[in-house]
C-alpha atoms as a PDB file:
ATOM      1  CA  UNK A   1     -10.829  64.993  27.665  1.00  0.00           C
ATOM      2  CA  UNK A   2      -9.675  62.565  24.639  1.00  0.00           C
ATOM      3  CA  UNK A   3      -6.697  61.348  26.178  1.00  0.00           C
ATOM      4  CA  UNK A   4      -9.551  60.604  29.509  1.00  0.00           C
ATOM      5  CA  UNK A   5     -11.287  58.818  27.505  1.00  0.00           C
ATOM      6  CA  UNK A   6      -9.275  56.698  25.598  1.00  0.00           C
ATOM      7  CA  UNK A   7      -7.531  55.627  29.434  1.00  0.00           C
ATOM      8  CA  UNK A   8     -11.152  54.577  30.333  1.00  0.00           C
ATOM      9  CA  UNK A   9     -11.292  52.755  26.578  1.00  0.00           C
ATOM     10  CA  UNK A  10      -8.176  50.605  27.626  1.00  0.00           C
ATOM     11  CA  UNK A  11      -9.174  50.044  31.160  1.00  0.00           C
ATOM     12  CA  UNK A  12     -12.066  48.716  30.108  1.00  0.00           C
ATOM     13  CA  UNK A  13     -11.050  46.436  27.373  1.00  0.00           C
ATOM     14  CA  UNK A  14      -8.627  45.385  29.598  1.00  0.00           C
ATOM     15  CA  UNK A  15     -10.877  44.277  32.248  1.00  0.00           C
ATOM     16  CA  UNK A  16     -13.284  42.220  29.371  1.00  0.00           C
ATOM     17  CA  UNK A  17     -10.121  40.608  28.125  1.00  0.00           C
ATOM     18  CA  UNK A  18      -9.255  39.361  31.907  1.00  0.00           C
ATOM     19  CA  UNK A  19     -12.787  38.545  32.399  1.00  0.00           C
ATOM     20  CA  UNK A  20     -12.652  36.325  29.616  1.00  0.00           C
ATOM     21  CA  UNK A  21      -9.719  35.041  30.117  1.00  0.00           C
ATOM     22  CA  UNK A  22     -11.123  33.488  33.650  1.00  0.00           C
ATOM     23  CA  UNK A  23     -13.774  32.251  32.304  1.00  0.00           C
ATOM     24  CA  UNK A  24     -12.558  30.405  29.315  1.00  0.00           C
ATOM     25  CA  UNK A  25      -9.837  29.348  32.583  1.00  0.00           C
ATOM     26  CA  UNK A  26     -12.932  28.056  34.340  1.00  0.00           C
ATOM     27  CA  UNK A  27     -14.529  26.532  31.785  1.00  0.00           C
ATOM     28  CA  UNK A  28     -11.799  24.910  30.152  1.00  0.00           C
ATOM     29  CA  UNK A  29     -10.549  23.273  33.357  1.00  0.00           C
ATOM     30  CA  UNK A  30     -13.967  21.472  33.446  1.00  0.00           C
ATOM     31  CA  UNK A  31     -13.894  20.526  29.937  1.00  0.00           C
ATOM     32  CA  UNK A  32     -10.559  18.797  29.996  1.00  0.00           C
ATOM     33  CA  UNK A  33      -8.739  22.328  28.686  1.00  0.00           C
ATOM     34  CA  UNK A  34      -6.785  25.455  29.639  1.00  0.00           C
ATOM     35  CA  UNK A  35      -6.191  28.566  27.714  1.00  0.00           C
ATOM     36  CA  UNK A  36      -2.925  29.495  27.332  1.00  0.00           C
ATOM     37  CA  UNK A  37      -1.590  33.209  27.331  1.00  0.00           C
ATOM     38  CA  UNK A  38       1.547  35.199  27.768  1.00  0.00           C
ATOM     39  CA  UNK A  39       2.333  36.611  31.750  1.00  0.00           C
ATOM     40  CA  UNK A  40       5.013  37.328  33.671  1.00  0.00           C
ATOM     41  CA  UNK A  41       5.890  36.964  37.504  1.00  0.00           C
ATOM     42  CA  UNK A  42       5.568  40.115  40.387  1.00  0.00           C
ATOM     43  CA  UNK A  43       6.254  39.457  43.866  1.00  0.00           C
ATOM     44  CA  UNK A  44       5.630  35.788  43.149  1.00  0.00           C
ATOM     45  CA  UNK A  45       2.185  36.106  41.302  1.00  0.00           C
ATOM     46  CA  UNK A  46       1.576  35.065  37.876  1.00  0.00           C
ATOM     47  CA  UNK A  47      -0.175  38.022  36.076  1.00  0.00           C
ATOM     48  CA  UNK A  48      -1.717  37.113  32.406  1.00  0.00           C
ATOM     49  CA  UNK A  49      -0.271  39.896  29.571  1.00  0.00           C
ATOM     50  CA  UNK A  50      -2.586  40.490  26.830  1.00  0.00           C
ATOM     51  CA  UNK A  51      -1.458  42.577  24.493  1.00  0.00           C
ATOM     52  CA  UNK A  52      -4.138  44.926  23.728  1.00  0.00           C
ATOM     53  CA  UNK A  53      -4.106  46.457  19.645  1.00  0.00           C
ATOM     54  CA  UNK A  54      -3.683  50.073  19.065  1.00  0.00           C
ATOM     55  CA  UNK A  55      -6.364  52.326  18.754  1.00  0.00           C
ATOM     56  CA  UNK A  56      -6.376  55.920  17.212  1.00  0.00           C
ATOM     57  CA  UNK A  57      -8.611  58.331  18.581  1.00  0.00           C
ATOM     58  CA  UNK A  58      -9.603  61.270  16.209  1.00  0.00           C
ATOM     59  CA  UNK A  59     -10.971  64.534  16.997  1.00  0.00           C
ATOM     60  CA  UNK A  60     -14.834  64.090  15.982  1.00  0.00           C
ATOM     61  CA  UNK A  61     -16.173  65.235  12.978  1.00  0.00           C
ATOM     62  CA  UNK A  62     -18.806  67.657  12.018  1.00  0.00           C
ATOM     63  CA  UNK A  63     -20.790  68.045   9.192  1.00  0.00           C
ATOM     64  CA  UNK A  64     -21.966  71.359   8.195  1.00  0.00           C
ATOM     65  CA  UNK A  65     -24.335  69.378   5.956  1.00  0.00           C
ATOM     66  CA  UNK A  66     -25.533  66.214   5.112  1.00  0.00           C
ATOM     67  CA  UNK A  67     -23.653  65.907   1.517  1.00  0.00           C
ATOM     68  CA  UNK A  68     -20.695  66.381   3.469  1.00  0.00           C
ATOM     69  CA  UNK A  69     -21.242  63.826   5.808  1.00  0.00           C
ATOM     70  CA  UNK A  70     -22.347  61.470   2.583  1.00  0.00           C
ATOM     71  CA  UNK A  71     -18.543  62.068   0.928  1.00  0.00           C
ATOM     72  CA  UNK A  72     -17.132  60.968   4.213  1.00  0.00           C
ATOM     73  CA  UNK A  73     -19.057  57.719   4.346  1.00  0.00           C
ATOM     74  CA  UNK A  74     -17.897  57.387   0.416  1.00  0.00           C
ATOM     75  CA  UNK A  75     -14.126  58.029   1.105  1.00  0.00           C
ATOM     76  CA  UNK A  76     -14.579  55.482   3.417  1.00  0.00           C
ATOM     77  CA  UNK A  77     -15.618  52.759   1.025  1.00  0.00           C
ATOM     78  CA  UNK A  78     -13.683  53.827  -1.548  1.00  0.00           C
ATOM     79  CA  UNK A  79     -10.593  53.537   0.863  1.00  0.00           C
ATOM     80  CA  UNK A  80     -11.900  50.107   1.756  1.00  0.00           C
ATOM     81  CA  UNK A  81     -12.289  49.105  -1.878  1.00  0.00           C
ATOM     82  CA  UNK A  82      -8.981  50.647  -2.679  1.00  0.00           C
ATOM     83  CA  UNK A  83      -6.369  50.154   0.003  1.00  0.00           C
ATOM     84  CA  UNK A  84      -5.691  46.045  -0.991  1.00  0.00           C
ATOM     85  CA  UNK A  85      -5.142  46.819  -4.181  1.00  0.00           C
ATOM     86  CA  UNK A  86      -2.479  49.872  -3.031  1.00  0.00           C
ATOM     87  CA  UNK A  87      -1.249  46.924  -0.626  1.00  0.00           C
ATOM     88  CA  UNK A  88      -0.977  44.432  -3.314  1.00  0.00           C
ATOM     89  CA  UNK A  89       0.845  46.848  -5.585  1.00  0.00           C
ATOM     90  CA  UNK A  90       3.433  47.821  -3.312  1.00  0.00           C
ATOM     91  CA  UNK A  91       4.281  44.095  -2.605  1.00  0.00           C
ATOM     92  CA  UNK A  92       5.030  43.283  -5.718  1.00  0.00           C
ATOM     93  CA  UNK A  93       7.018  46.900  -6.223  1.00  0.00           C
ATOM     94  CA  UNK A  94       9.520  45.013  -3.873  1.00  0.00           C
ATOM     95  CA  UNK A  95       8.829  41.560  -5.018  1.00  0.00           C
ATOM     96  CA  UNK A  96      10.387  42.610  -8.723  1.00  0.00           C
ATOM     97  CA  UNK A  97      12.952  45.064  -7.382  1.00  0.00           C
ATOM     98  CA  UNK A  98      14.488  42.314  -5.426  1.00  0.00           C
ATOM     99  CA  UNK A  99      14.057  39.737  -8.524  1.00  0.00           C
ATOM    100  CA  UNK A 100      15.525  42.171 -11.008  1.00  0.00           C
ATOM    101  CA  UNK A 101      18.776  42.400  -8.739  1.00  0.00           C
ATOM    102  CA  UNK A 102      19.101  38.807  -8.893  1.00  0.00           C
ATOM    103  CA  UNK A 103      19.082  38.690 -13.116  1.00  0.00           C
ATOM    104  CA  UNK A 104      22.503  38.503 -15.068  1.00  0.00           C
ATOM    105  CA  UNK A 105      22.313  41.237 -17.667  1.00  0.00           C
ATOM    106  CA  UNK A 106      19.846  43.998 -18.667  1.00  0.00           C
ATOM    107  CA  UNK A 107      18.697  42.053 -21.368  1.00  0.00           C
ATOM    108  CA  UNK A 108      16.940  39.604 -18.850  1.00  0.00           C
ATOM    109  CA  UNK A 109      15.971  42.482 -16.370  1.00  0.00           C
ATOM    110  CA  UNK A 110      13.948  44.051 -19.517  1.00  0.00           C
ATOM    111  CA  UNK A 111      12.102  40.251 -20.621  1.00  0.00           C
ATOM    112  CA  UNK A 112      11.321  39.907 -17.095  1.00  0.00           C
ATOM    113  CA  UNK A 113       9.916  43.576 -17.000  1.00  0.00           C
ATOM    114  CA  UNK A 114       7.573  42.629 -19.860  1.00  0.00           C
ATOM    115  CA  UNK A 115       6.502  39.658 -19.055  1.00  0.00           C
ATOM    116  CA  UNK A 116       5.428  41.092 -15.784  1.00  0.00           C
ATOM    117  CA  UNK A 117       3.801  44.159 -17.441  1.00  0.00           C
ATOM    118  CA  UNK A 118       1.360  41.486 -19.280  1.00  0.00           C
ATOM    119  CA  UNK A 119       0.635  39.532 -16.184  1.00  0.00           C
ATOM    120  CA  UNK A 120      -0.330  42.741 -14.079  1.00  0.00           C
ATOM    121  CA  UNK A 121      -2.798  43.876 -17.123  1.00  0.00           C
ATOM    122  CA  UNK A 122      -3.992  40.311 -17.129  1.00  0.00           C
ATOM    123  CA  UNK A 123      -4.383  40.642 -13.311  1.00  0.00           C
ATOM    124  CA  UNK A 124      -5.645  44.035 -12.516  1.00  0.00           C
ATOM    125  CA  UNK A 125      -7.407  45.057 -15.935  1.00  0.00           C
ATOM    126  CA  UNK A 126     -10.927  43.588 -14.568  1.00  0.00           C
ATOM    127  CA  UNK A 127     -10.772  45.145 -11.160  1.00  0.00           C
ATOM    128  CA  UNK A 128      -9.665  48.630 -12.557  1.00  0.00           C
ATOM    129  CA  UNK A 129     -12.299  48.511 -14.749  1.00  0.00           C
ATOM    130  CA  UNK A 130     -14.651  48.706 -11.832  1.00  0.00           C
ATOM    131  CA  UNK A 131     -13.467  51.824 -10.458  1.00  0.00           C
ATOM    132  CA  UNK A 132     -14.606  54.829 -10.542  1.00  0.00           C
ATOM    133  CA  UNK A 133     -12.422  57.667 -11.481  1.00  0.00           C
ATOM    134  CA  UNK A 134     -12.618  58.732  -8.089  1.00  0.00           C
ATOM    135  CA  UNK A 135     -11.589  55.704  -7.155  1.00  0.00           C
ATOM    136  CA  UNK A 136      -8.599  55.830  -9.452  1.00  0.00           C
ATOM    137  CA  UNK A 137      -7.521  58.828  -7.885  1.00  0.00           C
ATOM    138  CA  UNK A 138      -7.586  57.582  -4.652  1.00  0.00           C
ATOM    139  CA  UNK A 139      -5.618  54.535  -5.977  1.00  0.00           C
ATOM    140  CA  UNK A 140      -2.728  56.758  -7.453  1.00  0.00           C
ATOM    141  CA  UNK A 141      -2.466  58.598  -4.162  1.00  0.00           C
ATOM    142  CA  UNK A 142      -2.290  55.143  -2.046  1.00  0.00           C
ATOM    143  CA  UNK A 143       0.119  53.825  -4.211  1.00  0.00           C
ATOM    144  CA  UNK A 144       2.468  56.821  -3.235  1.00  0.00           C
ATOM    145  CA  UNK A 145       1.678  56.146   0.753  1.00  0.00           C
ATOM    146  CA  UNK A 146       2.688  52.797   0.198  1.00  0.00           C
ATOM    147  CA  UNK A 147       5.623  52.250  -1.558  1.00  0.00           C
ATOM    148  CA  UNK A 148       6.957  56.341  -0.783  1.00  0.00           C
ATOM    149  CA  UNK A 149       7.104  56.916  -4.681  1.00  0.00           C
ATOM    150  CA  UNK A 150       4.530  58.599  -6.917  1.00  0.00           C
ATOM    151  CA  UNK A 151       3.150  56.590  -9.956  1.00  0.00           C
ATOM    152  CA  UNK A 152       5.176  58.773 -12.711  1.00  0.00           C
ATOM    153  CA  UNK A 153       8.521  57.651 -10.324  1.00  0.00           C
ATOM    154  CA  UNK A 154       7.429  54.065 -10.404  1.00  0.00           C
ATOM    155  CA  UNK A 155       6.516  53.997 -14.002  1.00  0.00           C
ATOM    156  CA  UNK A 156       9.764  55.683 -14.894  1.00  0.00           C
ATOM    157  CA  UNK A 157      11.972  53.107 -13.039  1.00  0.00           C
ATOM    158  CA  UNK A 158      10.330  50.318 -14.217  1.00  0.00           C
ATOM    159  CA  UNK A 159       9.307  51.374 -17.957  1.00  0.00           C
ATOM    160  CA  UNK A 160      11.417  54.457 -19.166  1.00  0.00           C
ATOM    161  CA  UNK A 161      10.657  58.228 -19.157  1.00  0.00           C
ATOM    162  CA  UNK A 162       9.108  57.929 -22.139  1.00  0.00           C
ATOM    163  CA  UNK A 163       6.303  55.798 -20.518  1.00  0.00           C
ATOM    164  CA  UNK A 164       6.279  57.728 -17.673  1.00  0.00           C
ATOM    165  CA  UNK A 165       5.759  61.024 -19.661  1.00  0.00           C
ATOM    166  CA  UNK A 166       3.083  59.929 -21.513  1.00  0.00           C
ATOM    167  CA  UNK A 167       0.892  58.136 -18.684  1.00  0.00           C
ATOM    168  CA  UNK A 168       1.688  61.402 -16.937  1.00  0.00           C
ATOM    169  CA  UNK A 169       0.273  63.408 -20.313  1.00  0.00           C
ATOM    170  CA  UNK A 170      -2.839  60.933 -20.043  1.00  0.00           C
ATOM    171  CA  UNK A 171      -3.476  61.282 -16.817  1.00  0.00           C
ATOM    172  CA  UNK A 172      -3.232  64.941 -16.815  1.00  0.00           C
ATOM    173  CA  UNK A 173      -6.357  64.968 -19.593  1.00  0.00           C
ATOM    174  CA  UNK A 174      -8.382  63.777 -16.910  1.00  0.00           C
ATOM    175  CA  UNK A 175      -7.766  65.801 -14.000  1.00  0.00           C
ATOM    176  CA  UNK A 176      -5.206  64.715 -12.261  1.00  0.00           C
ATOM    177  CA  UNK A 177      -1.366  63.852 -12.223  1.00  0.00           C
ATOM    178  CA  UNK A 178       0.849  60.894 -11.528  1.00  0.00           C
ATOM    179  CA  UNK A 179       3.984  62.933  -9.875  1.00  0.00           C
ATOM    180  CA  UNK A 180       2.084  64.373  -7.066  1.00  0.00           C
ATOM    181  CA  UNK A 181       2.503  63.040  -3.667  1.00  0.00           C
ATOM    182  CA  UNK A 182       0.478  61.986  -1.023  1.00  0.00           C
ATOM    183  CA  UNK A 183       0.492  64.782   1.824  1.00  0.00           C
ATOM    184  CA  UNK A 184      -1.190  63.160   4.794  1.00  0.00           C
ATOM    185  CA  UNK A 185      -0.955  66.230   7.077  1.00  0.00           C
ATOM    186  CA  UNK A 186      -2.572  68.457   4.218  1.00  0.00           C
ATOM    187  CA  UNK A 187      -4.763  67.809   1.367  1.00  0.00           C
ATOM    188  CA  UNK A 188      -4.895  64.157   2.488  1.00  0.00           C
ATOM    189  CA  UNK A 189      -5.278  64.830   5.702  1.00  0.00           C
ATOM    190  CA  UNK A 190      -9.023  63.392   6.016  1.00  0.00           C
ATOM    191  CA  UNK A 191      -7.932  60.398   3.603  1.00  0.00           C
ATOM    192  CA  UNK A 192      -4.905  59.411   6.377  1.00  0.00           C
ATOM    193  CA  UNK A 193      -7.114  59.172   9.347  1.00  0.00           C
ATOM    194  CA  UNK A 194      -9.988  57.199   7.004  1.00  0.00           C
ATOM    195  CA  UNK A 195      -6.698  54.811   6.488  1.00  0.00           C
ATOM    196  CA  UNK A 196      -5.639  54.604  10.131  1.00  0.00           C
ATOM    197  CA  UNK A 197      -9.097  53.719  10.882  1.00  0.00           C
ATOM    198  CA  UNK A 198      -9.663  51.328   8.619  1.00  0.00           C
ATOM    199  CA  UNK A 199      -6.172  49.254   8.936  1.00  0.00           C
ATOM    200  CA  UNK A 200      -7.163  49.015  12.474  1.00  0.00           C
ATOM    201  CA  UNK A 201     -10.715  47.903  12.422  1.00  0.00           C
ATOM    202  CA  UNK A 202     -12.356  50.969  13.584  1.00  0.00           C
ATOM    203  CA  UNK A 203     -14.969  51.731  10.723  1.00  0.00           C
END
């Protein structure tokens, strides 16, 4: 029944992208312009290919009760808050990776590693500040999705075990831990498909 309806979905969306596509045709030849599009040639006709984006369907939801329903529609903005931050952080996981193979001797690779440590606190101290710890959670977990390591591994490449040990320590007095990893098909299960949806425009 899913896979029914998603085949109507893209038959549909298919026919309002050709529909459009003749009438911006129409109108464009009147105004002096054409719109331009990828196609390819069958039998000697030119068909227009439009290259439609993905789109996930998910099993619908229920909510046994309405405060269920309400952490749903909170994951969501928290993944919404959270997620270009995860993004940004991952970027610039690979960003200095790649830099620090280009410096001469470990003396440089650790100046450059502290330099960068100040910049990121400069950076990202206001914006953490304004999450929740829910939030930071969250953040810890995306961070793993993203770049494929947990915090404690990133901190520990980057900073030493003995950094790494005691964010881990702190982190642990509030709840949660930095070497845990992000398990879409379990625990995170709910928090993947939020993702999927979100990356793709769908909530």
């Amino acid at each position: 029944m899913i896979r029914r309806y998603a085949i109507l979905f893209f038959t549909l969306n298919l026919c309002f992208q050709l529909s459009c596509l003749a009438q911006n045709t129409n109108t464009g030849s009147q105004a002096g312009q054409m719109f331009i599009t990828r196609g390819w040639v069958y039998e000697g006709d030119t068909i227009p290919w439009i290259q439609l984006r993905t789109v996930h369907v998910f099993e619908e939801l229920k909510f046994k009760k309405k405060k269920d329903y309400e952490q749903y529609q909170r994951l969501i903005r928290d993944v919404k808050k959270v997620l270009p931050i995860a993004n940004e952080v991952n970027s610039a996981i690979i960003e200095t990776y790649e830099y620090l193979q280009t410096l001469p001797t470990e003396k440089a690779r650790k100046q450059h590693i502290k330099d960068l440590e100040k910049g990121i606190k400069k950076q990202y101290t206001p914006r953490l500040k304004k999450l929740t710890m829910r939030q930071g959670k969250l953040l810890i977990r995306l961070i793993d999705r993203q770049s494929n390591q947990t915090s404690y591994e990133l901190v520990k490449a980057f900073l030493g075990g003995f950094r790494a040990t005691t964010y881990q320590v702190f982190a642990s007095m509030f709840g949660f831990s930095l070497k845990k990893h992000y398990d879409p098909e379990g625990e995170d299960a709910l928090t993947e498909r939020v993702i999927i949806l979100v990356e793709n425009g769908q909530v």
